[in-house]
C-alpha atoms as a PDB file:
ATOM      1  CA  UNK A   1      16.497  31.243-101.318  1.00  0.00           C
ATOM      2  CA  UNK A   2      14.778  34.222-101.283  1.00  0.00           C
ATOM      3  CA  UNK A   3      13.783  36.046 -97.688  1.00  0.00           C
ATOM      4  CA  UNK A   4      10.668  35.075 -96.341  1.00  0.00           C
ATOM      5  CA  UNK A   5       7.667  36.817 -94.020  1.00  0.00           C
ATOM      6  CA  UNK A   6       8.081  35.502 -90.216  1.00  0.00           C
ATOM      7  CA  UNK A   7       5.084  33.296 -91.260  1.00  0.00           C
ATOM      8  CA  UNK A   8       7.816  30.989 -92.597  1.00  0.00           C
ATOM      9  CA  UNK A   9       9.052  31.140 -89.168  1.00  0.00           C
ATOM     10  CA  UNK A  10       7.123  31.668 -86.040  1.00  0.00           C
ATOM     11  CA  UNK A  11       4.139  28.972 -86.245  1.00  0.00           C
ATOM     12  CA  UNK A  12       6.489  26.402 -85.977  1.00  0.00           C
ATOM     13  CA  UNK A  13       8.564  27.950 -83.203  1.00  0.00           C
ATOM     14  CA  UNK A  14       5.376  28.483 -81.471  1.00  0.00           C
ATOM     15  CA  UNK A  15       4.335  24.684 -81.588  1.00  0.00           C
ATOM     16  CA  UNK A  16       7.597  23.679 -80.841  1.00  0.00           C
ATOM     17  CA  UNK A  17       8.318  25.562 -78.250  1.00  0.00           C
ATOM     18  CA  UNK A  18      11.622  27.695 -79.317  1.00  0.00           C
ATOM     19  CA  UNK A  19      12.057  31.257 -79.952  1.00  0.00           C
ATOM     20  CA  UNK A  20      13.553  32.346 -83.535  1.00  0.00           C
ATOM     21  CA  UNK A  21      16.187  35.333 -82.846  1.00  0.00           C
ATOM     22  CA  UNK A  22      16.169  39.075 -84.061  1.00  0.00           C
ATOM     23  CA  UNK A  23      19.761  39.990 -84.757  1.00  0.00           C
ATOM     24  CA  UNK A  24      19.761  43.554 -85.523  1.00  0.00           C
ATOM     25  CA  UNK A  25      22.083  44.761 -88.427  1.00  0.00           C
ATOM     26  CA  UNK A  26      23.386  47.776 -88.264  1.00  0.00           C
ATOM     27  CA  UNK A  27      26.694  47.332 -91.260  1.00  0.00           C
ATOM     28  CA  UNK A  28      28.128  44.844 -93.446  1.00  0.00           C
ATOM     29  CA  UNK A  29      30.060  42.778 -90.327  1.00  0.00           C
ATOM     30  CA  UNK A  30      26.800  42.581 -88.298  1.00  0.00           C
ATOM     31  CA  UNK A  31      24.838  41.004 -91.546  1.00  0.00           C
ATOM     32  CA  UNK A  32      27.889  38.648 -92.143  1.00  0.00           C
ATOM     33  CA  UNK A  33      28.433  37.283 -88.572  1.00  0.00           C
ATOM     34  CA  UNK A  34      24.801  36.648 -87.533  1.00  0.00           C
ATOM     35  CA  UNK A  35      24.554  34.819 -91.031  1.00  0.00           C
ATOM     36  CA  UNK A  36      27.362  32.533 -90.436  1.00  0.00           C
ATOM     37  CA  UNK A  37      26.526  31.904 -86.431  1.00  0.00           C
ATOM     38  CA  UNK A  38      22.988  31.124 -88.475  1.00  0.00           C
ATOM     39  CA  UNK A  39      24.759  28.848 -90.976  1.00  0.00           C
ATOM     40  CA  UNK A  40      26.586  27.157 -88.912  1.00  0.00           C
ATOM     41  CA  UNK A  41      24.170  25.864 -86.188  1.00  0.00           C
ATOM     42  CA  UNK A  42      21.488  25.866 -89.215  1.00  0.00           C
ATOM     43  CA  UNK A  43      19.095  28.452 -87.668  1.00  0.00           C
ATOM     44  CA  UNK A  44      16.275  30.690 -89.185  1.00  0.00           C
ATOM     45  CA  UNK A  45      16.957  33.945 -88.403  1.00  0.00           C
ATOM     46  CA  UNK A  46      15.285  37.576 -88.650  1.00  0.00           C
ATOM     47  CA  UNK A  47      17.493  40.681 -89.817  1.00  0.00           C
ATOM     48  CA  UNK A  48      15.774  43.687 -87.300  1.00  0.00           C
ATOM     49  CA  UNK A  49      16.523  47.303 -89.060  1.00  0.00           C
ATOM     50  CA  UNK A  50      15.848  50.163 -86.941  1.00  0.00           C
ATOM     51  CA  UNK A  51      14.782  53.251 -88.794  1.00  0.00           C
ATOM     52  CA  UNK A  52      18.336  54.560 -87.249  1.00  0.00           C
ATOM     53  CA  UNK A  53      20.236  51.681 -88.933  1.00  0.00           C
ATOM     54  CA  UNK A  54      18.329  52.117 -91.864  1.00  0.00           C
ATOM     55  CA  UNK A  55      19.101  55.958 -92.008  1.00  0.00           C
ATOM     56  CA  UNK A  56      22.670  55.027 -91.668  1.00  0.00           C
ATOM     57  CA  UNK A  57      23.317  52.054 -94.197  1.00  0.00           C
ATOM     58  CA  UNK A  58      20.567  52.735 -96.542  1.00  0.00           C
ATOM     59  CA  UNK A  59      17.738  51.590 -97.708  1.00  0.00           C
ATOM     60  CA  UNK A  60      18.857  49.701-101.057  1.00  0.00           C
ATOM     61  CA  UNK A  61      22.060  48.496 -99.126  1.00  0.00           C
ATOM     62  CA  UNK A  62      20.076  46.731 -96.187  1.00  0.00           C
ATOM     63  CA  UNK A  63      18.002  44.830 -98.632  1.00  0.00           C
ATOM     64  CA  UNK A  64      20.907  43.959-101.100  1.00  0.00           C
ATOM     65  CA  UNK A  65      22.858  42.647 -97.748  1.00  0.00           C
ATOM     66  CA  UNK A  66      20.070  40.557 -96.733  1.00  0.00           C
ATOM     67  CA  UNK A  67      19.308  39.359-100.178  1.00  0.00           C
ATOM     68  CA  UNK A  68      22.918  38.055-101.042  1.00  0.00           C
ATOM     69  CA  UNK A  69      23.066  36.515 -96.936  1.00  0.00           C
ATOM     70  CA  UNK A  70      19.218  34.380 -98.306  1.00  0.00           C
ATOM     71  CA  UNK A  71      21.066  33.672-101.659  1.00  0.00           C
ATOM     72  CA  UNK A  72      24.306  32.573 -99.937  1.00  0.00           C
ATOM     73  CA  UNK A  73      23.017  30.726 -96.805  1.00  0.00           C
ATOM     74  CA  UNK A  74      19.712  29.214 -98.574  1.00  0.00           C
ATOM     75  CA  UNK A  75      18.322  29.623 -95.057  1.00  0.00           C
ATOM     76  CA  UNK A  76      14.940  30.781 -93.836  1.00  0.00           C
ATOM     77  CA  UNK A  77      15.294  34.332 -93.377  1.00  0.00           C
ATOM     78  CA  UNK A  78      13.016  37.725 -92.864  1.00  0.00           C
ATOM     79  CA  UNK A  79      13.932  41.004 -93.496  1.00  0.00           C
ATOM     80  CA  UNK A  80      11.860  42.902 -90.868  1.00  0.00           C
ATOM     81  CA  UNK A  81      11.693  46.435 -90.020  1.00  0.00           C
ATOM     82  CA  UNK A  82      12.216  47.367 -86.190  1.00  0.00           C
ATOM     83  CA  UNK A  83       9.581  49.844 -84.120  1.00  0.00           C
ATOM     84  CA  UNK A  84       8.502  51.168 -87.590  1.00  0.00           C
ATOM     85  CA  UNK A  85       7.264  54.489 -86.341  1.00  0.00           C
ATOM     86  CA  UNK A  86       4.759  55.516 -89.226  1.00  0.00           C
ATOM     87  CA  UNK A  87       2.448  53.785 -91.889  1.00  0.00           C
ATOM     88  CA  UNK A  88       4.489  55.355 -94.383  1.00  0.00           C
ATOM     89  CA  UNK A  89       8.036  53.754 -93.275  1.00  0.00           C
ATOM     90  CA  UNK A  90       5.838  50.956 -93.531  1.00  0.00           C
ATOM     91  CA  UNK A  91       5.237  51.087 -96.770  1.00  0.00           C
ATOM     92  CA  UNK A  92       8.586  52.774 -97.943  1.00  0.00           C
ATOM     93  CA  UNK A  93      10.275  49.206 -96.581  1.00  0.00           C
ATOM     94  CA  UNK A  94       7.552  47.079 -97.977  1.00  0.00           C
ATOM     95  CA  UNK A  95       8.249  48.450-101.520  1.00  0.00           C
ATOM     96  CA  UNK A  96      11.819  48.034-101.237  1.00  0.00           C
ATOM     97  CA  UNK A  97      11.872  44.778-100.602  1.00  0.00           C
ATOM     98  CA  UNK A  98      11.610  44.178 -97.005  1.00  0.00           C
ATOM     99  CA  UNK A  99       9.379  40.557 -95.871  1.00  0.00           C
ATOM    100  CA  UNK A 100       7.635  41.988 -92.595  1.00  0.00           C
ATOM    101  CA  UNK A 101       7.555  44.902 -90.308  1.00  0.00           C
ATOM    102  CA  UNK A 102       6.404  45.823 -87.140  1.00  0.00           C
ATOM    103  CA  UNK A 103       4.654  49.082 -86.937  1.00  0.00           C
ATOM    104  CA  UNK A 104       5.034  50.304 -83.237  1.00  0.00           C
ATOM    105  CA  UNK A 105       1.900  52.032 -82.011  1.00  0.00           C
ATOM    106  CA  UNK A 106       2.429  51.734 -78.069  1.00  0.00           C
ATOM    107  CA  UNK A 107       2.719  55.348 -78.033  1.00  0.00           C
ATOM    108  CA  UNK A 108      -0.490  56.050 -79.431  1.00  0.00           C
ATOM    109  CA  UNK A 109      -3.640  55.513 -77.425  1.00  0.00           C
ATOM    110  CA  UNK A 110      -4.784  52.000 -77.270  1.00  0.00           C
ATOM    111  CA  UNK A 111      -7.863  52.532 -79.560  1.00  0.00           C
ATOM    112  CA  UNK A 112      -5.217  54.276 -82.042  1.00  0.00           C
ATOM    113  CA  UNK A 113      -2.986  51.892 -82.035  1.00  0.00           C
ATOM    114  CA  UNK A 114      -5.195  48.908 -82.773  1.00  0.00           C
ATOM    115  CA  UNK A 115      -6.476  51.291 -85.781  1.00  0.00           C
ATOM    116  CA  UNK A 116      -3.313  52.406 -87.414  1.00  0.00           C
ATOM    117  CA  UNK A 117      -1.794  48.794 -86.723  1.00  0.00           C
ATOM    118  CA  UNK A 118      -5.256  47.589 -88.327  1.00  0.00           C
ATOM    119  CA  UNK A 119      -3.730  49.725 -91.545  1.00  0.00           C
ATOM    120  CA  UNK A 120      -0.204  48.928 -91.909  1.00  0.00           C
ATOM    121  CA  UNK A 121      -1.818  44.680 -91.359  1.00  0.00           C
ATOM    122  CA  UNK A 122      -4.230  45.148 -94.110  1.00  0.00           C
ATOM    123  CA  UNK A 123      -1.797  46.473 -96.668  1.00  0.00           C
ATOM    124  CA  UNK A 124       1.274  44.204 -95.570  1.00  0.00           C
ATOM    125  CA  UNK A 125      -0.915  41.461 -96.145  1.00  0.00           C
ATOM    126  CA  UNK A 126      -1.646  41.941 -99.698  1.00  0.00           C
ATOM    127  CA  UNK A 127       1.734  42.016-100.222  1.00  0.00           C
ATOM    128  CA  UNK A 128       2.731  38.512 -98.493  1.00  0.00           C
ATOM    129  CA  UNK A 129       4.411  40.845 -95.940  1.00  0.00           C
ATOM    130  CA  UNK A 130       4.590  39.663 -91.708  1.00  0.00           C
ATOM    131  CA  UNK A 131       3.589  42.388 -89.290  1.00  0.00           C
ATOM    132  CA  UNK A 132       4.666  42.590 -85.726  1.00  0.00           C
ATOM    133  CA  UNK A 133       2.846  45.204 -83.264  1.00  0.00           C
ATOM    134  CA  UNK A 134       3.312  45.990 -80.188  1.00  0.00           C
ATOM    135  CA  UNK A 135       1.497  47.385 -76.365  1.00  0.00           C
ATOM    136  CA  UNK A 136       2.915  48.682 -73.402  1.00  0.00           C
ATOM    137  CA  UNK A 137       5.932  50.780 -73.241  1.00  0.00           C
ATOM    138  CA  UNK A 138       9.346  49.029 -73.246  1.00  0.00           C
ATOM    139  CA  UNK A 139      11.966  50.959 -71.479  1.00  0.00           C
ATOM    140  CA  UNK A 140      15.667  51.552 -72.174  1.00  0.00           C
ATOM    141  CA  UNK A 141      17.133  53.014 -75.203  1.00  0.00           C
ATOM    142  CA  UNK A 142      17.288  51.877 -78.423  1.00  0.00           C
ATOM    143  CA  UNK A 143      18.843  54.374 -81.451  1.00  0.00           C
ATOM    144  CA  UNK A 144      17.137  57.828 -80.797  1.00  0.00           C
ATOM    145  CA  UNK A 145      14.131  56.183 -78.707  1.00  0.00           C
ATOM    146  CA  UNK A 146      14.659  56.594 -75.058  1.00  0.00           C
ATOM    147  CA  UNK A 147      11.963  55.544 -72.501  1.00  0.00           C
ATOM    148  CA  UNK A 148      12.467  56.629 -68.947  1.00  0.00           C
ATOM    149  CA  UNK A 149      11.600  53.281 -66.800  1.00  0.00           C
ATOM    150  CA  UNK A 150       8.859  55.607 -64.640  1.00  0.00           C
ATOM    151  CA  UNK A 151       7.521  56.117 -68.305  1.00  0.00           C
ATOM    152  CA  UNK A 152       7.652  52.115 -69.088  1.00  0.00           C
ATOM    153  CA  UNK A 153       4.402  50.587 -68.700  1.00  0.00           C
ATOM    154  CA  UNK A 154       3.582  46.869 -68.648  1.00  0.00           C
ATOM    155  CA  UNK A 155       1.113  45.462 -71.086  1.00  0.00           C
ATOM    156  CA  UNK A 156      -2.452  44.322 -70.196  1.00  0.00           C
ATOM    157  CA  UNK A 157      -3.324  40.658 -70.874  1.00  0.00           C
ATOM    158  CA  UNK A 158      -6.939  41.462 -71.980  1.00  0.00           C
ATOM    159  CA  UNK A 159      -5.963  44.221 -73.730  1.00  0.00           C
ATOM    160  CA  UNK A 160      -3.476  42.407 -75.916  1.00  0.00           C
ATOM    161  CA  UNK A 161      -5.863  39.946 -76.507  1.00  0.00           C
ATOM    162  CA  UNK A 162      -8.655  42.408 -77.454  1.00  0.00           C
ATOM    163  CA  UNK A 163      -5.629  44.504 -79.517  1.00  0.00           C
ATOM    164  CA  UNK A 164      -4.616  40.319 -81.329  1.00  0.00           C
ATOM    165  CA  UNK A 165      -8.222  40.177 -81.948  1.00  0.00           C
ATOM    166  CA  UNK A 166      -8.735  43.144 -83.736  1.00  0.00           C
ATOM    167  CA  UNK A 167      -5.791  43.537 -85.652  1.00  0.00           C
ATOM    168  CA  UNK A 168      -4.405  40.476 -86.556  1.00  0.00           C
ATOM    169  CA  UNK A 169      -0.651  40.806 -86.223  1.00  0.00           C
ATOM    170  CA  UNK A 170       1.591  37.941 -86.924  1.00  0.00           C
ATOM    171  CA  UNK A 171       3.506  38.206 -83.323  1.00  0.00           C
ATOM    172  CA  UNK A 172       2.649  40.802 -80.640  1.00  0.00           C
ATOM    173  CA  UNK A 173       5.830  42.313 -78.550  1.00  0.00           C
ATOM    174  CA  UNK A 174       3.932  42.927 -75.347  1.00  0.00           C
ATOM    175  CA  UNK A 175       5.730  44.642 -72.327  1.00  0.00           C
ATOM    176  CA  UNK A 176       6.617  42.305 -69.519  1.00  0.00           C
ATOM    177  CA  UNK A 177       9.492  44.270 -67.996  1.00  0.00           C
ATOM    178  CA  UNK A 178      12.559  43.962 -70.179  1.00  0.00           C
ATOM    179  CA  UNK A 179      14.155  46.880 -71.623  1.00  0.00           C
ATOM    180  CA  UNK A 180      16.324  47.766 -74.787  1.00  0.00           C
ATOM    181  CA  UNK A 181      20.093  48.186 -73.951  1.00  0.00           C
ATOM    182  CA  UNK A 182      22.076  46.384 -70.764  1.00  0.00           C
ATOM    183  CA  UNK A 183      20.699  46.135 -67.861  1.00  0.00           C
ATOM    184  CA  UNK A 184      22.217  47.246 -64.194  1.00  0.00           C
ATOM    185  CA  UNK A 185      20.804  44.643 -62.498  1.00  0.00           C
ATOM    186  CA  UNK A 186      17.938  41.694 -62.969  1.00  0.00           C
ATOM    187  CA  UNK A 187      14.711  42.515 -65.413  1.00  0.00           C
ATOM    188  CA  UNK A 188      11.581  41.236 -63.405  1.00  0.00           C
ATOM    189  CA  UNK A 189       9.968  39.815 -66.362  1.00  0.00           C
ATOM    190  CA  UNK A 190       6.225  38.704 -65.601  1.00  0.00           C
ATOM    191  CA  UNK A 191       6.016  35.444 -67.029  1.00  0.00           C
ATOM    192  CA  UNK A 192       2.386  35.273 -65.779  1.00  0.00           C
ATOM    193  CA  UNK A 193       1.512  38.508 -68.453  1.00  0.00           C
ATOM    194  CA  UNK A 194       3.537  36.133 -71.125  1.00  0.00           C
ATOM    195  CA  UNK A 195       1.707  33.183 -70.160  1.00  0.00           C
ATOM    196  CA  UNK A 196      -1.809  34.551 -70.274  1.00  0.00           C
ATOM    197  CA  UNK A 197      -1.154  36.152 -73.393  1.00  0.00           C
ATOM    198  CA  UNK A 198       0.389  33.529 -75.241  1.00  0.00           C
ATOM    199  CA  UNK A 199      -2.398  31.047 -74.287  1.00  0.00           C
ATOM    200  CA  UNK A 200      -5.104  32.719 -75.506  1.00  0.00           C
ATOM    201  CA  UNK A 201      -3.439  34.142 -78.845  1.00  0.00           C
ATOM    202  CA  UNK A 202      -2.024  31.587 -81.454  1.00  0.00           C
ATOM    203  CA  UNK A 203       0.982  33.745 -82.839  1.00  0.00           C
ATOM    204  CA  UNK A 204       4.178  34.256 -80.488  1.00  0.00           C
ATOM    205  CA  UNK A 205       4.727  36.905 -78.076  1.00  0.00           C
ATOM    206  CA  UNK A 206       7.504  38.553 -78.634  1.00  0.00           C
ATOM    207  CA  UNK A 207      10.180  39.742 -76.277  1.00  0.00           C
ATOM    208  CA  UNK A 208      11.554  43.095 -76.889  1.00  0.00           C
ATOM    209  CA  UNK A 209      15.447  43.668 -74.960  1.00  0.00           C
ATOM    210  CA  UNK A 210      16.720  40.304 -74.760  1.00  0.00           C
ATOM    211  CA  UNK A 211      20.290  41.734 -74.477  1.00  0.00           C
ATOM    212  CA  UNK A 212      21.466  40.788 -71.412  1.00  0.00           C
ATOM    213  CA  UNK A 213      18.651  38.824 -70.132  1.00  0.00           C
ATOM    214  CA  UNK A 214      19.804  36.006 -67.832  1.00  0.00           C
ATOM    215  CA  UNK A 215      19.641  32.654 -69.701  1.00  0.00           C
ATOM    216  CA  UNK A 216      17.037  30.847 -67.209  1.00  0.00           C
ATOM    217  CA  UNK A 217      15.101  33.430 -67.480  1.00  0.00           C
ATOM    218  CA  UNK A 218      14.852  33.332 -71.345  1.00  0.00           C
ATOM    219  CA  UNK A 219      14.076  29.860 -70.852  1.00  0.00           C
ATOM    220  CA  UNK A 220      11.394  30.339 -68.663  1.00  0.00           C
ATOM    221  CA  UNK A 221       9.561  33.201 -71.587  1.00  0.00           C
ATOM    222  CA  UNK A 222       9.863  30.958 -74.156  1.00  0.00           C
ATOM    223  CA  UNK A 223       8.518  28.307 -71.947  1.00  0.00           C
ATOM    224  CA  UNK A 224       5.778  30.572 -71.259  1.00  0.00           C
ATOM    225  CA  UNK A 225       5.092  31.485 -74.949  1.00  0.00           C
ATOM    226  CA  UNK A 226       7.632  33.553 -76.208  1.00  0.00           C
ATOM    227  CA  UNK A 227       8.486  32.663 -79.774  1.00  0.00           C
ATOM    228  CA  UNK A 228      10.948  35.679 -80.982  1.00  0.00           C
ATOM    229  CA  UNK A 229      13.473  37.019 -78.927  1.00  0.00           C
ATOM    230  CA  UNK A 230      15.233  41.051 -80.100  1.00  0.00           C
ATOM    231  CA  UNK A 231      19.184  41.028 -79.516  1.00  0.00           C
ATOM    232  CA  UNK A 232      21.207  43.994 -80.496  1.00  0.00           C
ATOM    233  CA  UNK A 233      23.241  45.387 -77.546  1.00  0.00           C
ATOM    234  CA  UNK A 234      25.087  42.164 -77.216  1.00  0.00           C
ATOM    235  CA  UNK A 235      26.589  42.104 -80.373  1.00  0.00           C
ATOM    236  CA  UNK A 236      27.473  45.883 -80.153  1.00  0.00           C
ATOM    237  CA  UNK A 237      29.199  45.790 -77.590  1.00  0.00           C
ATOM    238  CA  UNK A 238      31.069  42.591 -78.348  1.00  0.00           C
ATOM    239  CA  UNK A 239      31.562  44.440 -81.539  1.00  0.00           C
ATOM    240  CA  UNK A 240      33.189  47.397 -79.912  1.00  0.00           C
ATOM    241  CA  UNK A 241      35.221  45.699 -77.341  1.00  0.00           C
ATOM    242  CA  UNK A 242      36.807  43.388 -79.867  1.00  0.00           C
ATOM    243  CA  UNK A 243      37.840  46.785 -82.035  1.00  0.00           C
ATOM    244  CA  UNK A 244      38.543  48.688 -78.726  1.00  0.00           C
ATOM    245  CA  UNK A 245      41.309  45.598 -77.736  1.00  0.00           C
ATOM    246  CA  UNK A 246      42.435  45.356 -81.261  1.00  0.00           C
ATOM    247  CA  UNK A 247      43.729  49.162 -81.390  1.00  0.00           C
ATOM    248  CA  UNK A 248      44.981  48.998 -77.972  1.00  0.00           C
ATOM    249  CA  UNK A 249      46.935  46.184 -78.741  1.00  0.00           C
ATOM    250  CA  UNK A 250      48.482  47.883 -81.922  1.00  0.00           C
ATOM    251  CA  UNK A 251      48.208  51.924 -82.268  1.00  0.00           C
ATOM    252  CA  UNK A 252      49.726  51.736 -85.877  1.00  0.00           C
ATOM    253  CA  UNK A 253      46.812  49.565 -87.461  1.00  0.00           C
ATOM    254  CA  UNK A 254      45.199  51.651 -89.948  1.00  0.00           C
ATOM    255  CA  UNK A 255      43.615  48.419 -92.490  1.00  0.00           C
ATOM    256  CA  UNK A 256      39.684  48.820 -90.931  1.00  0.00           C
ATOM    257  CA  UNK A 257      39.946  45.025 -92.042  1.00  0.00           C
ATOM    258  CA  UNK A 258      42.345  44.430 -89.028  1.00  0.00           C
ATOM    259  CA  UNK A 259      40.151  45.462 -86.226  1.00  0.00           C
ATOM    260  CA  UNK A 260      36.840  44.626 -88.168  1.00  0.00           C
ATOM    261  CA  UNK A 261      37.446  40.608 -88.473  1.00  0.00           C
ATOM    262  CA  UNK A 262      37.780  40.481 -84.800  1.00  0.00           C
ATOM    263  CA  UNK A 263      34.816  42.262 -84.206  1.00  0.00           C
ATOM    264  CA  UNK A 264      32.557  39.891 -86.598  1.00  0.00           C
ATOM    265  CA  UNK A 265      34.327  36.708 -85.142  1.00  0.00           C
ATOM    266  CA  UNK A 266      33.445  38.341 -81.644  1.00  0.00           C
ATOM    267  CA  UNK A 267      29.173  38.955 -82.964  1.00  0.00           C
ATOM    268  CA  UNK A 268      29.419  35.278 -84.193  1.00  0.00           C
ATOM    269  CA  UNK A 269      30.212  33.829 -80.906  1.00  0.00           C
ATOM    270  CA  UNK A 270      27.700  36.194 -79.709  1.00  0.00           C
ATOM    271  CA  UNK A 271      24.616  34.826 -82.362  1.00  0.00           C
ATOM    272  CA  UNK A 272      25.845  31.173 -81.612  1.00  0.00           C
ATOM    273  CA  UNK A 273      25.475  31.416 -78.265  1.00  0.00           C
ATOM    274  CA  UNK A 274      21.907  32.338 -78.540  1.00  0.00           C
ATOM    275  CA  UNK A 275      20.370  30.385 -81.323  1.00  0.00           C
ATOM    276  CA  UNK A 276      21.555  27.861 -78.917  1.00  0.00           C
ATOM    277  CA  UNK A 277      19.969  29.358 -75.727  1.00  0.00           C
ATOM    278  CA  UNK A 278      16.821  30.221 -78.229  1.00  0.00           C
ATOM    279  CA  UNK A 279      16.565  25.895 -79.308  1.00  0.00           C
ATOM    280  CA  UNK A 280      16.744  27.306 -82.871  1.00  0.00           C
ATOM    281  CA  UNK A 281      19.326  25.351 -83.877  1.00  0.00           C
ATOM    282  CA  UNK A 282      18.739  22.788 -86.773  1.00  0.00           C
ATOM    283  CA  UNK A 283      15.212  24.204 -87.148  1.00  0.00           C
ATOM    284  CA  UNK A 284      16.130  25.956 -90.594  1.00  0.00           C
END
């Protein structure tokens, strides 16, 4: 089937209280395992593309690799550009074939975001096109995009309510205290922030740096009213270890193929393990 907006998606993980993953792709092996973990446990699923990833694969490449894994799978999936910094990258993914975006504003004033997220909505939406925004500050560090955690600051409730009201997003990613990459020790997530939000807003929060994240603790946000969870780190670095251990193991391999099948195999187990944790699973 062809991909579809996260409109296909997150209503009915809202109502039924699951969460549909982000797996981020960043190459070929990332777009093949979280397809198969997705296939297997018969999962909808969203592709996330960074504007690093998309720098590095391409732009006609990420959509062909998403295309042939909605062709192949006939699942429910969305193409959806990650903290899209500008209107114009927007746009740019939106005409090449991307089915939603998020537009990240949270370093803009509030009143700025709400009006450039306003934009990127009103256009997206002619197109059929899901939009994600987002308020507050997540910390951590995703691709170039580093945010100190004095810098990180937690979302309002009325404010995201005001900023849902307004603009008319599809999900809102509102800051509760996660943060992109691993985590030293335990995020303090406020599940009171999440629960607020989500009860007075009838799209899904969404929860930004869910690498890592102990599992009660996703339970509890999705419980609350999260209804798309972001995973990336996880599957790099079960990615890298799997390569790391496969050279180590043999210093004359030379076939990438040798060390890359152990790596996908490893991202699988990775994306299983999560659609499960998510309740995903036969919701496709």
């Amino acid at each position: 089937m062809p991909l579809v907006s996260m409109n296909e998606l997150l209503p009915k993980a809202k109502a039924n209280k699951y969460a549909v993953g982000q797996f981020n792709m960043n190459n070929l092996e990332f777009a093949q395992a979280i397809v198969d973990a997705a296939e297997e446990l018969k999962s909808p699923f969203i592709y996330g593309v960074s504007e690093g990833a998309l720098k590095y694969m391409g732009i006609e490449f990420t959509v062909a690799l998403a295309e042939a894994a909605a062709k192949k799978s006939g699942l429910p999936i969305a193409l959806h550009l990650d903290h899209g910094s500008s209107f114009e990258v927007a746009m740019k993914c939106i005409r090449a074939g991307f089915s939603s975006v998020m537009f990240d504003g949270s370093h803009h004033s509030f009143e700025e975001n709400i009006r450039l997220t306003k934009e990127v909505v009103k256009a997206a939406r002619a197109m059929g096109v899901s939009v994600e925004g987002e308020l507050g500050t997540i910390g951590g560090v995703e691709d170039d995009i580093s945010v100190d955690e004095e810098n990180a600051s937690l979302a309002k409730p009325e404010e995201a309510i005001r900023f849902y009201e307004e603009t008319g997003v599809d999900c809102l990613a509102i800051a509760v205290g996660t943060a992109h990459g691993m985590y030293a020790g335990e995020p303090n997530i406020r599940f009171d922030i999440i629960q607020k939000v989500s009860s007075a807003i009838p799209v899904p929060v969404v929860l930004h740096g869910g690498s890592g994240v102990p599992d009660e603790m996703i339970r509890q946000a999705i419980a609350a009213g999260v209804g798309k969870i972001n995973v990336n780190t996880e599957n790099q670095v079960a990615c890298t270890d799997a390569i790391r251990e496969a050279l180590n193991k043999d210093a004359k391999i030379y076939d990438p193929r040798k060390y890359l099948t152990p790596a996908r195999k490893a991202m699988v187990e990775v994306v299983k393990s999560k659609i499960q944790l998510f309740g995903s699973s036969n919701q496709a």
